[in-house]
N, C-alpha and C. Protein backbone atom coordinates (compact mmCIF):
# COMPACT_ATOMS: atom_id res chain seq x y z
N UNK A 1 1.22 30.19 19.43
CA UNK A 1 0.52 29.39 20.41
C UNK A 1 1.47 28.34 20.95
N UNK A 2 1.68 27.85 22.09
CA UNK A 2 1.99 26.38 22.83
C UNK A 2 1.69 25.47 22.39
N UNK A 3 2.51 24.89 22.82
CA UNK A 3 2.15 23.43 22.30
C UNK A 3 1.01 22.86 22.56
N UNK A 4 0.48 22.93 23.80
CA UNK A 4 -1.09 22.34 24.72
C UNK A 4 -2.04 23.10 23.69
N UNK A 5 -1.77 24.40 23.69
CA UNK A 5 -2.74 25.22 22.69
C UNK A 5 -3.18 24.77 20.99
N UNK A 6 -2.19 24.02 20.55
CA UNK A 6 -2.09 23.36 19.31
C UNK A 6 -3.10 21.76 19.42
N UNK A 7 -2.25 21.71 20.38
CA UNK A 7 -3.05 20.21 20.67
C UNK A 7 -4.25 20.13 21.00
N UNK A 8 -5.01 21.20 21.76
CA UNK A 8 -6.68 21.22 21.43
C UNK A 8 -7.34 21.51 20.68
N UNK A 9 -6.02 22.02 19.70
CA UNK A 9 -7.41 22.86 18.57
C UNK A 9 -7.19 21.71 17.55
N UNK A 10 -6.04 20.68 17.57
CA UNK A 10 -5.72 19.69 16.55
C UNK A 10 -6.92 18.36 16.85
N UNK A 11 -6.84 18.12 18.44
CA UNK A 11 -6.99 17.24 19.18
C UNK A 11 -5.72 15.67 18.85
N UNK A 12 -4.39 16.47 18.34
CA UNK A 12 -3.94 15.43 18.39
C UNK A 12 -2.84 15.99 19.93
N UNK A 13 -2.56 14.69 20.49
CA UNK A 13 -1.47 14.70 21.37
C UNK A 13 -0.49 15.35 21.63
N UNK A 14 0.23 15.86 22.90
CA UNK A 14 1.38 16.70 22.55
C UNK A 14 2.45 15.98 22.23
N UNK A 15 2.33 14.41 22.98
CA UNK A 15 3.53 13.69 22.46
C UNK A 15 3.81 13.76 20.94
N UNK A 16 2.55 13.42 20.48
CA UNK A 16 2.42 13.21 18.66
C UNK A 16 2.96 14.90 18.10
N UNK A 17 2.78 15.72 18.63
CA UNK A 17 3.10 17.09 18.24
C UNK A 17 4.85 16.99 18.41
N UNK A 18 5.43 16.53 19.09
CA UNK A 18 6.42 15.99 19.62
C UNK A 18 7.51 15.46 18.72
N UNK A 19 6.66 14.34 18.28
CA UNK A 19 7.22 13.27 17.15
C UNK A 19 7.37 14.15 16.02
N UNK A 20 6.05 14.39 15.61
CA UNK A 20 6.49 15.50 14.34
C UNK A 20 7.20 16.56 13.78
N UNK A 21 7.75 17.07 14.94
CA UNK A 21 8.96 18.10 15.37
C UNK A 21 9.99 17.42 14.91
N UNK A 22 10.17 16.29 15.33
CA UNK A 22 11.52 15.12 15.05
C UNK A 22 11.64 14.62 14.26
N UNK A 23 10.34 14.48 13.08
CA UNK A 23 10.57 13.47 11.73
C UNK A 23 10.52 15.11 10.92
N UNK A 24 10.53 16.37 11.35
CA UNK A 24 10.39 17.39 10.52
C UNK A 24 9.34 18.06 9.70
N UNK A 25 8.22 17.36 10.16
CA UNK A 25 6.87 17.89 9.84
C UNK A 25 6.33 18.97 10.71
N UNK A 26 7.05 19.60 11.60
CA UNK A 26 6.30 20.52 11.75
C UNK A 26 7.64 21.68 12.26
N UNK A 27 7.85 23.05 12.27
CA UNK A 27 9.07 23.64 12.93
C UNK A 27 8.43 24.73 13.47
N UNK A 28 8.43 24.56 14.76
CA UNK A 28 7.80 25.76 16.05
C UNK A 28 9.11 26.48 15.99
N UNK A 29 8.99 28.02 15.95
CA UNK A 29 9.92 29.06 17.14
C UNK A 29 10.60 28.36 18.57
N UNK A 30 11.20 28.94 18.95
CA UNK A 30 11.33 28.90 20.46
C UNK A 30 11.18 30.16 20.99
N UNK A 31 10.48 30.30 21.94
CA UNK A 31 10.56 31.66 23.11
C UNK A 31 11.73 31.93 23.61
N UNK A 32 11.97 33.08 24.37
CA UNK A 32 13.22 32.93 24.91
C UNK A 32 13.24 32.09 26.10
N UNK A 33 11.91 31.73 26.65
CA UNK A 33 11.80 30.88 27.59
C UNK A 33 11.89 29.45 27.09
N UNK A 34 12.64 29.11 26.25
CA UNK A 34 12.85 28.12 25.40
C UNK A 34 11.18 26.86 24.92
N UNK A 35 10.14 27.44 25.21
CA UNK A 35 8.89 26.80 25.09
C UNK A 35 8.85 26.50 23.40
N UNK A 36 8.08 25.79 22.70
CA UNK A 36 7.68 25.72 21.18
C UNK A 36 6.58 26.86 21.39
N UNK A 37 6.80 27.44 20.39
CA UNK A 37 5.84 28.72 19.72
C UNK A 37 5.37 28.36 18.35
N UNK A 38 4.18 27.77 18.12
CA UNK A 38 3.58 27.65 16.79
C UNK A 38 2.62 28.44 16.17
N UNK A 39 2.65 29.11 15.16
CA UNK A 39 2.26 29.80 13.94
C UNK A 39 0.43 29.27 14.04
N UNK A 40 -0.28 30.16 13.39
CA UNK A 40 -1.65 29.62 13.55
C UNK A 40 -2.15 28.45 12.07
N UNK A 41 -0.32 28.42 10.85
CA UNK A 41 -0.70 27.98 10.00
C UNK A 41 -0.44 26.16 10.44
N UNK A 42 0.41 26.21 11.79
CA UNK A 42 0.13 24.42 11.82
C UNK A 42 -0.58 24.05 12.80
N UNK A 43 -1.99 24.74 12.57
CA UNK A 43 -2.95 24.32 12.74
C UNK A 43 -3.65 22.83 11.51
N UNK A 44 -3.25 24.01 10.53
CA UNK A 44 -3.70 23.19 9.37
C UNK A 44 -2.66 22.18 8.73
N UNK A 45 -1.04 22.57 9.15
CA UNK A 45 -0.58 21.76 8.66
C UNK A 45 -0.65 20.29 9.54
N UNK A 46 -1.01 20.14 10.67
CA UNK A 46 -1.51 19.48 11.46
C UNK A 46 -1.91 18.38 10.70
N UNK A 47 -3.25 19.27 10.75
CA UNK A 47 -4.39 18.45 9.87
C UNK A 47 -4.17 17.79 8.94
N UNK A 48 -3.16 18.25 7.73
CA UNK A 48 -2.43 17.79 6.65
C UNK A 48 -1.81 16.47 6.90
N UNK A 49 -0.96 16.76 7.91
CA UNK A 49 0.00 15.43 8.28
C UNK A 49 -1.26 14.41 8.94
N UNK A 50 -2.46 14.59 9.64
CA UNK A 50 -3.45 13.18 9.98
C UNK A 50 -3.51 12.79 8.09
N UNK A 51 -4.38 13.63 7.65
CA UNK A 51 -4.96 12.98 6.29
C UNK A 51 -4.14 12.33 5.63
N UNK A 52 -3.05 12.47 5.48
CA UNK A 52 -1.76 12.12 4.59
C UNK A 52 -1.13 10.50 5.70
N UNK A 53 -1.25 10.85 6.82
CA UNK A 53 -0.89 9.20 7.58
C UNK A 53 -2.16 8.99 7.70
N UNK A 54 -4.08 9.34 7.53
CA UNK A 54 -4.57 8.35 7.19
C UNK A 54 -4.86 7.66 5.97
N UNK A 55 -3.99 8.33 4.95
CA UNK A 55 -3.85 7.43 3.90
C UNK A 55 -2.57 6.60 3.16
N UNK A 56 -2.34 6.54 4.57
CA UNK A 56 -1.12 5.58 4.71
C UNK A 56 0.47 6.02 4.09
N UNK A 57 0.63 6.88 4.00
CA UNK A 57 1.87 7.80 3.89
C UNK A 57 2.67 7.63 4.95
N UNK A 58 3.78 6.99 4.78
CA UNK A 58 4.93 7.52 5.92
C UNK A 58 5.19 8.96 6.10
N UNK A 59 5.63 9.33 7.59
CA UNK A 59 6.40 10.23 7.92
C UNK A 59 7.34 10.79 6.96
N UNK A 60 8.53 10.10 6.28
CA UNK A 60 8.93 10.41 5.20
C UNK A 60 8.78 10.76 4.25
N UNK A 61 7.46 10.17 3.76
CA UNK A 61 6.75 10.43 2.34
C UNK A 61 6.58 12.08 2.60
N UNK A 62 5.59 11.90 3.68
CA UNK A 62 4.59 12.84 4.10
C UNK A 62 5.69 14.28 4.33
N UNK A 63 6.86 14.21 4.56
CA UNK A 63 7.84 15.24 4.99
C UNK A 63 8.29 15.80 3.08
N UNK A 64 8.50 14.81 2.26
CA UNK A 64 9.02 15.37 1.41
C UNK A 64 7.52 16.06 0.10
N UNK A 65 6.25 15.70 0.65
CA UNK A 65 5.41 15.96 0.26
C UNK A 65 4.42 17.38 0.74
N UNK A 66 4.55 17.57 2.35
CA UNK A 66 3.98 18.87 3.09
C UNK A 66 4.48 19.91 1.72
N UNK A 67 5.49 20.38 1.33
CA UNK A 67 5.53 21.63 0.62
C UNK A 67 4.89 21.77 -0.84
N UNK A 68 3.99 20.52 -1.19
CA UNK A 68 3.29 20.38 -2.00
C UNK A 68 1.55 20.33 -1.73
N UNK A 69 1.70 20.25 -0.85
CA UNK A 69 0.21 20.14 0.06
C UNK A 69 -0.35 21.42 0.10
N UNK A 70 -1.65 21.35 -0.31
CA UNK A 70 -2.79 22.53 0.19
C UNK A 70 -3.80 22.65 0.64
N UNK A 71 -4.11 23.06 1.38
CA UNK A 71 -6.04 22.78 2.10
C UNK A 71 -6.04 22.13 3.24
N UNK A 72 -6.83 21.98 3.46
CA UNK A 72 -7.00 21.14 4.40
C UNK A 72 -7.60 19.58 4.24
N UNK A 73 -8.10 19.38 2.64
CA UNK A 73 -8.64 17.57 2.48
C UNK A 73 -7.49 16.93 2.43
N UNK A 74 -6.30 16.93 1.76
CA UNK A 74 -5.62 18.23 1.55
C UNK A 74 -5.36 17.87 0.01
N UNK A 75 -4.88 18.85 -1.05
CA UNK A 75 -5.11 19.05 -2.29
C UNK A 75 -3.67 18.61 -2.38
N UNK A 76 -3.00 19.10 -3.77
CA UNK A 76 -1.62 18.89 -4.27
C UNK A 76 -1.56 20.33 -5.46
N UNK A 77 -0.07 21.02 -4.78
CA UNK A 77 0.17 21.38 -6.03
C UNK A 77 1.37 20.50 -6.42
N UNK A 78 1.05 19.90 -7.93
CA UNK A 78 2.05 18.80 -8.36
C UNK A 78 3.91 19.12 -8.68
N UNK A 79 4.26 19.06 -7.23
CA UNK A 79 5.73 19.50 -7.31
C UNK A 79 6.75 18.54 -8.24
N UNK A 80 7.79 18.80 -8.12
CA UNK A 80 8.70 17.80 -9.12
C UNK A 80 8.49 16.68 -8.51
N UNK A 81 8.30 15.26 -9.05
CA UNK A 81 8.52 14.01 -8.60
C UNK A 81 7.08 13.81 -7.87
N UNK A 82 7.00 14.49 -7.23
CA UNK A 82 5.82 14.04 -6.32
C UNK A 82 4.33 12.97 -6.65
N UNK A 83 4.46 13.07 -7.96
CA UNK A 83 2.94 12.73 -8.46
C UNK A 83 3.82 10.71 -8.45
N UNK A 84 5.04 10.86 -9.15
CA UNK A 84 6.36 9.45 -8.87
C UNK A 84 5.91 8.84 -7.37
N UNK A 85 6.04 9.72 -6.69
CA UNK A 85 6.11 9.48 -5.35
C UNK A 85 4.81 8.84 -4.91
N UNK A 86 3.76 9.05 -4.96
CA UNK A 86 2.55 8.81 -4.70
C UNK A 86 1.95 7.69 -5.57
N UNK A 87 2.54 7.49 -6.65
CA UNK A 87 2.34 6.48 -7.72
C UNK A 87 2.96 5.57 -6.93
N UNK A 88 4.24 5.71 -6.37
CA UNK A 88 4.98 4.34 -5.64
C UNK A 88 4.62 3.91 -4.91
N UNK A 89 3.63 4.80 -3.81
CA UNK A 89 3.05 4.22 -2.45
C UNK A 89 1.70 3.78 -2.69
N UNK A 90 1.23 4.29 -4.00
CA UNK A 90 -0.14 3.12 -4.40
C UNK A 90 0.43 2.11 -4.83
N UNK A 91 0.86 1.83 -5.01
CA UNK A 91 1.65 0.96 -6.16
C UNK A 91 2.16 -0.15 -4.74
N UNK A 92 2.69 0.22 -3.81
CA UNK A 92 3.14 -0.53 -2.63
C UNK A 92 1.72 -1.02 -2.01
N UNK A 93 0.95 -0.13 -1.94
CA UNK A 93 -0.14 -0.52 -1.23
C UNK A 93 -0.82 -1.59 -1.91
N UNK A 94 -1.36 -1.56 -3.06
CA UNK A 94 -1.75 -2.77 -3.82
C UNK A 94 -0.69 -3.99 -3.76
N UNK A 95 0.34 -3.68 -3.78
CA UNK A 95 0.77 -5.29 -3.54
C UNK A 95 0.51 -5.65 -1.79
N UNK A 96 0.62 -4.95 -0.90
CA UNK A 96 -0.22 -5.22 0.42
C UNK A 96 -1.22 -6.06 0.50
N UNK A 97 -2.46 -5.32 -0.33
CA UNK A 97 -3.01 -5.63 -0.11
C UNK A 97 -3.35 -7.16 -1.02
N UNK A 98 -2.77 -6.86 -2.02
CA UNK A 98 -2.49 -8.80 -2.93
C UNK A 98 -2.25 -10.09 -1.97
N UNK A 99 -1.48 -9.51 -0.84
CA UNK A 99 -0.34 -10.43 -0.15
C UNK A 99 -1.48 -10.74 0.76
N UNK A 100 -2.08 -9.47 1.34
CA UNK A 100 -3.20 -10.02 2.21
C UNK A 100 -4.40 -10.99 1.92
N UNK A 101 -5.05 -10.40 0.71
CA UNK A 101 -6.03 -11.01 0.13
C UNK A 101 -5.06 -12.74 0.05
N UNK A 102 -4.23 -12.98 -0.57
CA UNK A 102 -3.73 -14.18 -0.46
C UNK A 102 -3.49 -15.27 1.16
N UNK A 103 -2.96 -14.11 1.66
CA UNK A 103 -2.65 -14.98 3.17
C UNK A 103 -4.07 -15.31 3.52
N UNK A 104 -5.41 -14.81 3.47
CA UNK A 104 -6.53 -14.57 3.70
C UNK A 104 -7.59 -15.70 3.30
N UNK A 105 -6.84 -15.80 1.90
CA UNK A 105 -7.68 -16.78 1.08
C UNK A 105 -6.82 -18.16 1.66
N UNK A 106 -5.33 -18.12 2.05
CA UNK A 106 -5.03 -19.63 2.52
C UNK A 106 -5.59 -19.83 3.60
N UNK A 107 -5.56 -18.89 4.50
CA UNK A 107 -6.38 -19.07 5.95
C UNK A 107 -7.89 -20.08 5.77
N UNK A 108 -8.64 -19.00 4.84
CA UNK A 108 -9.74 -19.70 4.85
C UNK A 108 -9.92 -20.86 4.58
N UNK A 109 -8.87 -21.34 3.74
CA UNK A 109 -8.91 -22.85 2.91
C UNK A 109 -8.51 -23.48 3.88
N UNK A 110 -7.35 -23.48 4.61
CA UNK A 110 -7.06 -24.00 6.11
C UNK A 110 -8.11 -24.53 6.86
N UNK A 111 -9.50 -23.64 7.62
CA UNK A 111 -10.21 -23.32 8.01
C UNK A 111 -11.56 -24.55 7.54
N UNK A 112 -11.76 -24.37 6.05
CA UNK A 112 -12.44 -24.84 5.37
C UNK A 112 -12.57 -26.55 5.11
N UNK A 113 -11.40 -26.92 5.42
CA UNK A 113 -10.97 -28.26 5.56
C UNK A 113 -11.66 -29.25 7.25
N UNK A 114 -11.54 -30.53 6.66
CA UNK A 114 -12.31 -31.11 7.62
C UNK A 114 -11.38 -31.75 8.26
C-alpha cells in the first residue's frame, strides 16, 4: 500500500509516517517508481509505535523495543535488556513527575500567600 493508503487506515499523518521512516520505525519497499510501498503488517506496527509514544517512550526507546513488541495493546516478548529498558523510563518518569508535583506544590504556596 502507499503511503496516503497507510495513513487512513492508521489515521496518523503522512508527515508522521514520514518521521518514522527516519527515526527507523518503520521500513517501506520502494517501487520502481521510487513511491514507499508498505506491507499490510505496518498497519499494526503503526499502531504499536502510537501506544508505545502514548506511553511516553521515545522514538529511540520505541526503535530498540518494536522487535520485541506484539499485538496491537501492544504486549512484550521479553527480549534481552528490554524489561532494563522500560524499568529506566519508569524510573525517569517518576522522577518527572516528583519534580512536577514539587514545582506545583511551590506554585501553590506562592499563590497561597497574602
Amino acid at each position: 500500500m502507499l503511503i496516503g493508503e497507510l495513513s487512513r487506515r492508521t489515521g496518523v499523518s503522512t508527515r508522521l509516517l514520514r518521521y518514522y521512516e527516519e527515526q527507523g520505525l518503520l521500513t517501506p519497499e520502494r517501487g520502481s517508481n521510487g513511491y514507499r510501498e508498505y506491507g499490510e503488517e505496518s498497519v499494526l506496527t503503526v499502531r504499536q509505535i502510537r501506544a508505545l509514544l502514548d506511553a511516553g517512550l521515545t522514538t529511540e526507546v520505541i526503535r530498540s523495543a518494536l522487535p520485541c513488541v506484539r499485538g496491537e495493546e501492544p504486549g512484550f516478548d521479553w527480549c534481552a535488556d528490554l524489561r532494563g529498558v522500560l524499568e529506566r523510563e519508569l524510573a525517569d518518569l517518576e522522577e518527572r513527575i516528583d519534580d512536577l508535583r514539587r514545582s506545583r506544590d511551590a506554585l501553590a504556596a506562592y499563590l497561597a500567600r497574602p
